[in-house]
Every structure is written in structure tokens, then in C-alpha cells.
C-alpha atoms as a PDB file:
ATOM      1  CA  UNK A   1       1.677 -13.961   0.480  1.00  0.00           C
ATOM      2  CA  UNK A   2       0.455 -10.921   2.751  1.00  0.00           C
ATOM      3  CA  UNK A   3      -0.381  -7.981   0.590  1.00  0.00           C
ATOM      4  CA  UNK A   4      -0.414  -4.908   2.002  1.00  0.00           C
ATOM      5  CA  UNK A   5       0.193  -1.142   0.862  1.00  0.00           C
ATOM      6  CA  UNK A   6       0.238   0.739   3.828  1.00  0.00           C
ATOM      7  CA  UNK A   7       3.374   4.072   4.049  1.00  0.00           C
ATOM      8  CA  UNK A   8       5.399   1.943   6.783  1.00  0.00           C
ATOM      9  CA  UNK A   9       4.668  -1.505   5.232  1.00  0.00           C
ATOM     10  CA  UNK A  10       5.545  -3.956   2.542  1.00  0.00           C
ATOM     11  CA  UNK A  11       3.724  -2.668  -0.515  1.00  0.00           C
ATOM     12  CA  UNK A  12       4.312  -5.135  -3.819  1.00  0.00           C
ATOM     13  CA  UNK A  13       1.093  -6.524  -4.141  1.00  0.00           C
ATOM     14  CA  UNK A  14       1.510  -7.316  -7.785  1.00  0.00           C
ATOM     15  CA  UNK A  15       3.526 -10.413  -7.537  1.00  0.00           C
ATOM     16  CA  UNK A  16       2.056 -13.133  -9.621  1.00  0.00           C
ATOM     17  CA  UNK A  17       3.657 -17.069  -9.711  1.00  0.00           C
ATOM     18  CA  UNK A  18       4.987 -17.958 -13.237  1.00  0.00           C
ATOM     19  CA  UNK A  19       7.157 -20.226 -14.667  1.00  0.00           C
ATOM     20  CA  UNK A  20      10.499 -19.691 -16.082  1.00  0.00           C
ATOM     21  CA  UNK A  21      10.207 -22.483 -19.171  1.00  0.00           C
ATOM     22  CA  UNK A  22       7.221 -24.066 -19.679  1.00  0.00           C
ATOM     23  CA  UNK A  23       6.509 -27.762 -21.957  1.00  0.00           C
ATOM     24  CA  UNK A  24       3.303 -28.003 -24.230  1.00  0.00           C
ATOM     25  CA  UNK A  25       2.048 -31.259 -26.237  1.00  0.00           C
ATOM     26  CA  UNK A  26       1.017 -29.865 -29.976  1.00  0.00           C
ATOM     27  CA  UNK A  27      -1.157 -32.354 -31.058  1.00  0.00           C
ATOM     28  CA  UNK A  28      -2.342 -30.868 -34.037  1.00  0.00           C
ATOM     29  CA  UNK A  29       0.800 -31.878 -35.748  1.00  0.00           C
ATOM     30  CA  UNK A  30       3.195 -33.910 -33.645  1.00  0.00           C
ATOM     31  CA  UNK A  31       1.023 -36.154 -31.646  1.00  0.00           C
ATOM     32  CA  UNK A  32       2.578 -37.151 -28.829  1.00  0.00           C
ATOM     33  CA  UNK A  33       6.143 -34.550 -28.747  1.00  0.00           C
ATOM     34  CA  UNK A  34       6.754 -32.426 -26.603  1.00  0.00           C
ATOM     35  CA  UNK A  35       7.800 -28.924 -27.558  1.00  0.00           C
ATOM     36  CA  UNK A  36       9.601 -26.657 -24.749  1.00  0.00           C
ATOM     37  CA  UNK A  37       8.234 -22.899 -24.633  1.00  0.00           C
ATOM     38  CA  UNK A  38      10.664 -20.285 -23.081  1.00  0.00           C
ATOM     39  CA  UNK A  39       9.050 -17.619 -21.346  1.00  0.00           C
ATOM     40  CA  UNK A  40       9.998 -14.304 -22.153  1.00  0.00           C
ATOM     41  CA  UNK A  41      11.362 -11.901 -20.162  1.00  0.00           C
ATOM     42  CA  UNK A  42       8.715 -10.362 -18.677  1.00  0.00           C
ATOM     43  CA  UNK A  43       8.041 -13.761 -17.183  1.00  0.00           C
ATOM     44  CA  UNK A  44      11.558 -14.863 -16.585  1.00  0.00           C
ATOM     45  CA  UNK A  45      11.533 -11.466 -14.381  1.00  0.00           C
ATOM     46  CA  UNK A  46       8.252 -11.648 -12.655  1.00  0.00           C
ATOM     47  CA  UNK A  47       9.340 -15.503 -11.354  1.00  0.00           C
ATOM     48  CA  UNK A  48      12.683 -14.327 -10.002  1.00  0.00           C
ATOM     49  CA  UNK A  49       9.864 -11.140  -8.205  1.00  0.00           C
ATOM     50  CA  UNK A  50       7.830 -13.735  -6.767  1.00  0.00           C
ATOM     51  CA  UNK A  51      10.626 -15.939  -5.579  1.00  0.00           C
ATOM     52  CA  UNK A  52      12.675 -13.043  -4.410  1.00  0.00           C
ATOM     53  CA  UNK A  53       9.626 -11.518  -2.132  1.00  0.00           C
ATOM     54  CA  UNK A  54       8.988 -15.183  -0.940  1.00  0.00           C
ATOM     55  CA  UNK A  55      12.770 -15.160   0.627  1.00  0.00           C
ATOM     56  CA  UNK A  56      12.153 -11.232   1.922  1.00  0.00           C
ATOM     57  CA  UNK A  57       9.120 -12.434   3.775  1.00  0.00           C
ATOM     58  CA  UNK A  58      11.149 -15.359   5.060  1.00  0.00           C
ATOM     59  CA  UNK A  59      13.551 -12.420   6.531  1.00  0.00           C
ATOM     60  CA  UNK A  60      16.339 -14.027   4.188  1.00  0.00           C
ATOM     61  CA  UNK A  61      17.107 -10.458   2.733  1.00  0.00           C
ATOM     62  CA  UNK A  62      20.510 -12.001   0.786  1.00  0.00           C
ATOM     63  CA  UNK A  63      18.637 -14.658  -1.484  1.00  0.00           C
ATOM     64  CA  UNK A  64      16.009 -11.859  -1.565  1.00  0.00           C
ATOM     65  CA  UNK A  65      18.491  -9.061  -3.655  1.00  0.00           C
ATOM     66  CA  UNK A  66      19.738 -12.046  -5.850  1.00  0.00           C
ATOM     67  CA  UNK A  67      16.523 -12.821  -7.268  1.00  0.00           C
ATOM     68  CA  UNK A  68      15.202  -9.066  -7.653  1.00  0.00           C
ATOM     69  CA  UNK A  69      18.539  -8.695  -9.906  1.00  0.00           C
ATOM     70  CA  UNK A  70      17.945 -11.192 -11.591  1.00  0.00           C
ATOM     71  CA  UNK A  71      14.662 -10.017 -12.391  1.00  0.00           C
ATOM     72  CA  UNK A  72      16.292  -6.785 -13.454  1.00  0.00           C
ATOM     73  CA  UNK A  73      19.118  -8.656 -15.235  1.00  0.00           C
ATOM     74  CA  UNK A  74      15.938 -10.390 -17.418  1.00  0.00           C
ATOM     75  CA  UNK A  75      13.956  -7.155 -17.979  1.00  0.00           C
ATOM     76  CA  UNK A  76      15.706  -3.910 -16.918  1.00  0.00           C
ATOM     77  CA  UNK A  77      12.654  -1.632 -18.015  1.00  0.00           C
ATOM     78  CA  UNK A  78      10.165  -3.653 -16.650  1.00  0.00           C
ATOM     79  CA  UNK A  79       8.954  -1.357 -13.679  1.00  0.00           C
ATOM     80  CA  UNK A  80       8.035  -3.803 -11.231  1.00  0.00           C
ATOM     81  CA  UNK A  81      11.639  -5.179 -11.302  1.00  0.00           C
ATOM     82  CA  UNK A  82      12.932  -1.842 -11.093  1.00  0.00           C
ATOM     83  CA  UNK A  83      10.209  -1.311  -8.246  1.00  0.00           C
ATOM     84  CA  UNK A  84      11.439  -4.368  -6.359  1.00  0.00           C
ATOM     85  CA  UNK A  85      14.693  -3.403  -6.304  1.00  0.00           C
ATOM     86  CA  UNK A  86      13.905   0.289  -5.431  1.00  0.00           C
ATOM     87  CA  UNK A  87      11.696  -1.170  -1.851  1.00  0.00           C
ATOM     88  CA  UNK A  88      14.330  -3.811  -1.054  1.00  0.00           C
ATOM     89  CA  UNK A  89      17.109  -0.509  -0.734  1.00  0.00           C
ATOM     90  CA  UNK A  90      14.547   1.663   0.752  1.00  0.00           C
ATOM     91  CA  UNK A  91      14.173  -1.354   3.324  1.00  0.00           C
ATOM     92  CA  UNK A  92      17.919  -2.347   4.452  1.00  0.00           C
ATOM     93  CA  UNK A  93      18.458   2.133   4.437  1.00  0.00           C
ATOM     94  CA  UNK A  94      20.562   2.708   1.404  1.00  0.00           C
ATOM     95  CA  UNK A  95      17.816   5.364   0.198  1.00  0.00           C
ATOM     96  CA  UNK A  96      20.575   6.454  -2.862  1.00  0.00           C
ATOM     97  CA  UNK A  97      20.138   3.601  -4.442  1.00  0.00           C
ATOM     98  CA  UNK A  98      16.727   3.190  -3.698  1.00  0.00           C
ATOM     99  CA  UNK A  99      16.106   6.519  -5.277  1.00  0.00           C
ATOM    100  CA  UNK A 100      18.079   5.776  -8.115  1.00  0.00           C
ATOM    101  CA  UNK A 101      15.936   2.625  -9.168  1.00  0.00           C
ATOM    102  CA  UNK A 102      12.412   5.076  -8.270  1.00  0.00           C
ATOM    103  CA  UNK A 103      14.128   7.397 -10.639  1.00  0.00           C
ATOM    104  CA  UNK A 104      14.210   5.276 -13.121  1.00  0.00           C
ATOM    105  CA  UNK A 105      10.889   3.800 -12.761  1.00  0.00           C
ATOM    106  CA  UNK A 106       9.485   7.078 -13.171  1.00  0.00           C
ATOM    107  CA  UNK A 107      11.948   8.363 -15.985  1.00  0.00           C
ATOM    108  CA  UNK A 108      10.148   5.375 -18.123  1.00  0.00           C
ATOM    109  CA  UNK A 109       6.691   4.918 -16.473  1.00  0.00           C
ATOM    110  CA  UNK A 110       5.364   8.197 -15.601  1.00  0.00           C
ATOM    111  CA  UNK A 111       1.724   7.209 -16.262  1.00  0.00           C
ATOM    112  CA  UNK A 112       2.052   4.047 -14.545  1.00  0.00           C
ATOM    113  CA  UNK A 113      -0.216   4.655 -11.803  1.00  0.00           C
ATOM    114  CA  UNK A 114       1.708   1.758  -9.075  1.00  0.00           C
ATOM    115  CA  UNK A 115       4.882   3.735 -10.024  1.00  0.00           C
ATOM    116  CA  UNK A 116       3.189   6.965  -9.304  1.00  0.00           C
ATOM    117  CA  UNK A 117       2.098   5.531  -5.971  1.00  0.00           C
ATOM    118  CA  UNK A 118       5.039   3.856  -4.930  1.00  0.00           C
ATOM    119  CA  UNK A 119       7.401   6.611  -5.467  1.00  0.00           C
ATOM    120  CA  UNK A 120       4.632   9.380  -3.724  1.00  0.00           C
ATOM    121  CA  UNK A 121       5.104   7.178  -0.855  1.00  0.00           C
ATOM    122  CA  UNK A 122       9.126   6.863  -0.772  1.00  0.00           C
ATOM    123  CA  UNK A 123       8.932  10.700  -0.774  1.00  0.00           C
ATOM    124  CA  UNK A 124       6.612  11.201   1.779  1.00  0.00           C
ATOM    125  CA  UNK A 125       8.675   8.786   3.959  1.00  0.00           C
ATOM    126  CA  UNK A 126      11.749  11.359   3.408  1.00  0.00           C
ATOM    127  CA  UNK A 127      10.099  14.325   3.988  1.00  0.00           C
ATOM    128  CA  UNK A 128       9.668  15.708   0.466  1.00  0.00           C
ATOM    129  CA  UNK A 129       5.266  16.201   1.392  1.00  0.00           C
ATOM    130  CA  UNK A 130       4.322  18.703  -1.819  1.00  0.00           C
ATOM    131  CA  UNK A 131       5.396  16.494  -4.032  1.00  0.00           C
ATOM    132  CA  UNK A 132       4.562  13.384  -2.576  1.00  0.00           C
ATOM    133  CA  UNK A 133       1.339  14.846  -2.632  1.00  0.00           C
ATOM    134  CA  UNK A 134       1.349  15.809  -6.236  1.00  0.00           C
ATOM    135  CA  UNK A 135       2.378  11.941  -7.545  1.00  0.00           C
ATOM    136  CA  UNK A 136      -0.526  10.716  -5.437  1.00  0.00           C
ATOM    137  CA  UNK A 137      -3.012  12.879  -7.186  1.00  0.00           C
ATOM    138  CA  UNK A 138      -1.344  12.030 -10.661  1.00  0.00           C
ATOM    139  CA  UNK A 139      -1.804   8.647  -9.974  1.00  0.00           C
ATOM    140  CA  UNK A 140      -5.540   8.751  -8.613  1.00  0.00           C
ATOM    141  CA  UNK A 141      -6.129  10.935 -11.911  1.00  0.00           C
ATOM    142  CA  UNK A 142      -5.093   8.404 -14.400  1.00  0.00           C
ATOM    143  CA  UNK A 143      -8.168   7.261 -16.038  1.00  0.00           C
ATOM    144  CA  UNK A 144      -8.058   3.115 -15.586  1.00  0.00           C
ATOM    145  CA  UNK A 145      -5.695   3.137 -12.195  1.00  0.00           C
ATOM    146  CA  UNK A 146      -7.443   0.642  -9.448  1.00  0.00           C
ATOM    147  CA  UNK A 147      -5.707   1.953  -6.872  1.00  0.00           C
ATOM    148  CA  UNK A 148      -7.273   5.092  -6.219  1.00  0.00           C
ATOM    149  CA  UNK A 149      -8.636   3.917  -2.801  1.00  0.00           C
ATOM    150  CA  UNK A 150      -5.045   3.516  -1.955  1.00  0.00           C
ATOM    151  CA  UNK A 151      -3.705   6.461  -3.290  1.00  0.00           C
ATOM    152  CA  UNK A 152      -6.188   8.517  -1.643  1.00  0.00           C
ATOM    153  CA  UNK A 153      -5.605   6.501   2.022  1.00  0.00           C
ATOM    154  CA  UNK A 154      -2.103   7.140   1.826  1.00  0.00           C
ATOM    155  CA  UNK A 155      -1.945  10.709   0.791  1.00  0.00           C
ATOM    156  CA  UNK A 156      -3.924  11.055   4.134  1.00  0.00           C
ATOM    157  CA  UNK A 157      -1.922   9.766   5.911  1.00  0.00           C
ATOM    158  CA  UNK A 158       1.571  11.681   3.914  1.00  0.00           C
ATOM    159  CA  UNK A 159      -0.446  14.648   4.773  1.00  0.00           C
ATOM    160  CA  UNK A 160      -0.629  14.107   8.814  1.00  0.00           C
ATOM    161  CA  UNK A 161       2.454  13.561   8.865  1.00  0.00           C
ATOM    162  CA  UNK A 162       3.301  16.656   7.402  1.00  0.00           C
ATOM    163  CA  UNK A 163       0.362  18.608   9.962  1.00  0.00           C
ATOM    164  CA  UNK A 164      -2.088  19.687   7.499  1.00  0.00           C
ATOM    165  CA  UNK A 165      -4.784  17.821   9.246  1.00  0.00           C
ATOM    166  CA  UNK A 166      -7.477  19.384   6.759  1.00  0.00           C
ATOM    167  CA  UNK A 167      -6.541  17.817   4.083  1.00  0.00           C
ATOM    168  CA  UNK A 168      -5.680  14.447   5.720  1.00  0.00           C
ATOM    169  CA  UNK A 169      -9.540  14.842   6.645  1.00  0.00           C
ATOM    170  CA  UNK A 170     -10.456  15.363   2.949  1.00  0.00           C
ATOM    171  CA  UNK A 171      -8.047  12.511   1.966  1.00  0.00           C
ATOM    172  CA  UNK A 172      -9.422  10.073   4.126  1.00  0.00           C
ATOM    173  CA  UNK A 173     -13.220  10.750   3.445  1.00  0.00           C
ATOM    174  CA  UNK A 174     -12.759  10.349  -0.183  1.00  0.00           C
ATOM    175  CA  UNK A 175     -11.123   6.957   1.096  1.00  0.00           C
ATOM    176  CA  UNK A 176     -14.092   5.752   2.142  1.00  0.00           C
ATOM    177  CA  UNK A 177     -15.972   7.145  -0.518  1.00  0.00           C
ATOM    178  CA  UNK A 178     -13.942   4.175  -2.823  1.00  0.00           C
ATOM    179  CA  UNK A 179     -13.871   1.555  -0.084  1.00  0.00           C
ATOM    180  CA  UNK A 180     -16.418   2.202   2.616  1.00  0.00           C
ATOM    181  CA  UNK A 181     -14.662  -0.423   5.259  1.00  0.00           C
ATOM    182  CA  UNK A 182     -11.139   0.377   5.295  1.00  0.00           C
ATOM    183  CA  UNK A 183     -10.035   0.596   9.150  1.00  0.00           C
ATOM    184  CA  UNK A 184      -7.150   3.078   9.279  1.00  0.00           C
ATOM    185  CA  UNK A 185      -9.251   5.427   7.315  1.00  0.00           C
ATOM    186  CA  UNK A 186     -12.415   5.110   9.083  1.00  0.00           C
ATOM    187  CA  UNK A 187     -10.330   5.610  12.722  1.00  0.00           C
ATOM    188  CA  UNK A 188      -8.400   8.143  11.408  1.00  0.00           C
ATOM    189  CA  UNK A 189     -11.250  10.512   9.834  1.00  0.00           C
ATOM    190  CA  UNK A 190     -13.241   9.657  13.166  1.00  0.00           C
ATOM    191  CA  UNK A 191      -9.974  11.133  15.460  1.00  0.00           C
ATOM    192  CA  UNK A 192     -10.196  14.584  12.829  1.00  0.00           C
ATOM    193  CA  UNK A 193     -13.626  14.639  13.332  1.00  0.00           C
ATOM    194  CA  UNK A 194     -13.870  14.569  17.293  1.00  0.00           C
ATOM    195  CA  UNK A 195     -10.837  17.417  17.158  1.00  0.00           C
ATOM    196  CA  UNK A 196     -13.012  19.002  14.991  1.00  0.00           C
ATOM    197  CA  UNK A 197     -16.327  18.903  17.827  1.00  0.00           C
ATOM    198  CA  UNK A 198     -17.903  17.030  14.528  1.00  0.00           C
ATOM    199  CA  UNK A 199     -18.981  14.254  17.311  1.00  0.00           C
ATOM    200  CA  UNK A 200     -22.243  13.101  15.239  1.00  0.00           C
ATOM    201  CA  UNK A 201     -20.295  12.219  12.376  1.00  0.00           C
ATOM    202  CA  UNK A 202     -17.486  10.585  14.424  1.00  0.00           C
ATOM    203  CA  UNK A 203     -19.286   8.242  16.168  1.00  0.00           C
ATOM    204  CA  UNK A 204     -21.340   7.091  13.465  1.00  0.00           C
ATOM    205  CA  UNK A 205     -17.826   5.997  11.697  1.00  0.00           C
ATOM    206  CA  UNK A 206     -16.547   4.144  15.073  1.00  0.00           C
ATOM    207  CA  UNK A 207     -20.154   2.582  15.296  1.00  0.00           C
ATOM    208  CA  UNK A 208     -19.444   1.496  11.629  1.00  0.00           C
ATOM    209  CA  UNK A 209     -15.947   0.256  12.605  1.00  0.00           C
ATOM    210  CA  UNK A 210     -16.912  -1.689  15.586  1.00  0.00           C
ATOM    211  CA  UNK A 211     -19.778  -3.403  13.702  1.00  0.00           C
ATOM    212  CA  UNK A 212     -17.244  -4.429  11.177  1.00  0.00           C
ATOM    213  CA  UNK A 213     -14.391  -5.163  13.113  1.00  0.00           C
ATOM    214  CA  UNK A 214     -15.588  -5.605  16.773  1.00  0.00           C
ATOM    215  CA  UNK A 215     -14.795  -3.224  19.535  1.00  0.00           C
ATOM    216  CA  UNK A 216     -10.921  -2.587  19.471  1.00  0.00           C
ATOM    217  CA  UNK A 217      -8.901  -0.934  21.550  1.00  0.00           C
ATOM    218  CA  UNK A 218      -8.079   1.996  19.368  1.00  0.00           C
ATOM    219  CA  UNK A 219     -12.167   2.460  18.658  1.00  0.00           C
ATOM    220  CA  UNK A 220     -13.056   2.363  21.971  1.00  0.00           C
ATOM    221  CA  UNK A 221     -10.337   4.908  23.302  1.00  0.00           C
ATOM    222  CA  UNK A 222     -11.868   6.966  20.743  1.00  0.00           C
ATOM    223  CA  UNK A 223     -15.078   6.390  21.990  1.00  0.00           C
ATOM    224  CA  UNK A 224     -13.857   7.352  25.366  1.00  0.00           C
ATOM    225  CA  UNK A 225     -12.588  11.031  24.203  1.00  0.00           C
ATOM    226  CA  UNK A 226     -15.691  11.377  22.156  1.00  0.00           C
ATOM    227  CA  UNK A 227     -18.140  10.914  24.991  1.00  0.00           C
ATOM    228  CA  UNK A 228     -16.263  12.584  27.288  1.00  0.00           C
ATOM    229  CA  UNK A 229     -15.964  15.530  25.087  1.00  0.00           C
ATOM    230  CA  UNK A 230     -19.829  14.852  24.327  1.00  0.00           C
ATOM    231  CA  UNK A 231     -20.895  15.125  28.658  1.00  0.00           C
ATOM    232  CA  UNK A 232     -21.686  12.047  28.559  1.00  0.00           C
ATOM    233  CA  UNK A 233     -19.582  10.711  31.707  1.00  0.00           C
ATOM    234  CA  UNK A 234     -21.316   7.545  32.306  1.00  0.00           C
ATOM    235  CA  UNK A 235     -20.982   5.915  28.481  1.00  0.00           C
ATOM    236  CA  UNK A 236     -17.640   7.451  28.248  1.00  0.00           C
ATOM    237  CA  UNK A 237     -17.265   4.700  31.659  1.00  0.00           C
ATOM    238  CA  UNK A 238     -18.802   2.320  30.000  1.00  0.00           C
ATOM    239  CA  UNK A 239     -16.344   2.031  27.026  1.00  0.00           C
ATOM    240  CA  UNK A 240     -13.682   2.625  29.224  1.00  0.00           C
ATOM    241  CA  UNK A 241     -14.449  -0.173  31.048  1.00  0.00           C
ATOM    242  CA  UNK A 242     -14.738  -2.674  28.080  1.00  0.00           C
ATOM    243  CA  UNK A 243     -10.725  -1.557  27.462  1.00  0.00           C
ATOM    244  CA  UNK A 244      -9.329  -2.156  31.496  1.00  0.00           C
ATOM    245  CA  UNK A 245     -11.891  -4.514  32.903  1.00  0.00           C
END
């Protein structure tokens, strides 16, 4: 499954395959019998997760719901069940009930750093930028969080879209001071950087990018302002060239 955690994208990357009831041979003392397990329901509700994101990627968006209430149905505090629920109604547009289950979530998780995430990026999606941009920096704060690099990428981008382009600069640097090879941030910081005249510094990072990732179209237009904006007509050609041969 694709796992992504971009603002306009599918974010639950936490899904894990599990069984609902599981058999074990104990052979210490029955040799040979077969004892049935039941998984609890933690487990019973991270299945129905798993099965119900399989349908959503399928596009099959009623089998999808059934499972994710299920999953609640099995463990209604467990936050990624409330979390599933809260994306699949921030997905088909009924954003009251998607804020309902984010409520939730963070009414009994607040120091659960995905749920501090998750929720920074509803809000930033509606509008609500300060504190969108006060969950992210709870989140990046919380001592064993692994998502910082994330955090940090998408409170860049929460801040663009709200036009404070100085701290989407500060954002996405410290981006790629977690994860030095992330693409949106590294074309992204490069863009503030050549509005900035910080041209050195810019084309280092889309020389970086098109090492990694080959020379895209969104580097190279880059490229093209950058020289330009640099005097130098004839490379500024050269790369636009490579885009309309």
C-alpha cells in the first residue's frame, strides 16, 4: 500500500496486516491440540484499518466506512480508528463529522504526536493557519515522535498557503536538515530562495535534486528563472531547451 503524508494526500501510513483470531499448537502440554487465540481489540481494530484502507485505495469508499466502524466499534479510543474515520469524512466533504472524530482523537491523545500531525493538517486545510501551526510544533516537540521530518515539511507548506513565505523558508530548511532528499522540500526552499536573489544557495539544492531525481520539469523551470535572473541567457537556453525540445 502507497504511503504517503503529504497536506492534499492520503496520509495513514500506520496500517499494519493482522489477524482477527489466530490458532497456536502448545506443545509443552497438549502435544498435538490446537488452542484458538482471540486477538484483542486493538488487533480486531487495526485488521478492519488495514482492510478498510485496502477498499479506499480500490476507490470502493462504501466497504471502506464499514470496516473503519468496525474498527471503531472494536476499539473506540484507539486513535488510529478514530483517525481513520476522521480522513475518510474529511475525504467524501462532511468536515463536521470529520472534526468531530479529530476532536476526539485529540480530547484523548494530545501527546500523540500522529494525532498532533494529522489534526495540524485538517486545520490548515480549513483555513484555521495559527493553530495548525501550533499542533505541528507540539508534535515535532514531543521527545520520541519520528515524524518530525514530516511535521516540519508540512508546516511549510500550511504556512505558504497562508503567505508567510519566511517561515515556509525556515520550515522547509529544517526539513532537510531531518531528511536531506525530500523533493517537495528541496524545490520548494530552492523557489524561496531565487525570490529571495539567494541564487548560490538555490541552485546548489536543484543541482542536488536533479542528481537525485534526474532533471524534471519543475527543476529545470526553476533553473530557467534562476539563470535568467542570474544574466546568464545562454544556460538559462540551455535548460529551457531540455523542457520543449
Amino acid at each position: 500500500m502507497k504511503c504517503v503524508r503529504g497536506l492534499s494526500s492520503s496520509f495513514l501510513c500506520f496500517a499494519l496486516l493482522l489477524t482477527g483470531c489466530v490458532t497456536i499448537t502448545d506443545k509443552g502440554r497438549t502435544e498435538g491440540k490446537r488452542v484458538a487465540v482471540k486477538a484483542n481489540p486493538i488487533e480486531k481494530a487495526q485488521s478492519r484499518i488495514t482492510l478498510g484502507l485496502a477498499y479506499l485505495e480500490q476507490g470502493d469508499k462504501i466497504r471502506a466506512l464499514e470496516n473503519f466502524q468496525k474498527a471503531y466499534q472494536h476499539a473506540p479510543s484507539y486513535y488510529r480508528a478514530q483517525l481513520t474515520l476522521a480522513h475518510y469524512y474529511e475525504l467524501v466533504g462532511n468536515n463536521q463529522r470529520a472534526q468531530t472524530f479529530y476532536s476526539q482523537a485529540m480530547a484523548t491523545h494530545r501527546t500523540n504526536g500522529d494525532v498532533l500531525h494529522l489534526y495540524a493538517t485538517y486545520l490548515c486545510k480549513q483555513g484555521n493557519y495559527r493553530e495548525a501551526d501550533t499542533l505541528f510544533n507540539r508534535a515535532i516537540a514531543l521527545p520520541n515522535y519520528v515524524g518530525i521530518a514530516d511535521s516540519y515539511e508540512n508546516a511549510g507548506f500550511c504556512a505558504l498557503k497562508s503567505g508567510n513565505s519566511q517561515r515556509a523558508q525556515h520550515y522547509f530548511a529544517r526539513t532537510l536538515d531531518y531528511d536531506a532528499n525530500r523533493p517537495n522540500s528541496l524545490l520548494q526552499l530552492a523557489k524561496l530562495e531565487i525570490d529571495d536573489d539567494l541564487l548560490v544557495q538555490a541552485r546548489a539544492r536543484l543541482m542536488q535534486f536533479n542528481q537525485i531525481y534526474g532533471a524534471r520539469k519543475s527543476s529545470l523551470k526553476l533553473l530557467v528563472t534562476l539563470e535568467t535572473q542570474a544574466g546568464n541567457i545562454s544556460l538559462a537556453q540551455r535548460y529551457q531547451n531540455q523542457i520543449t525540445p
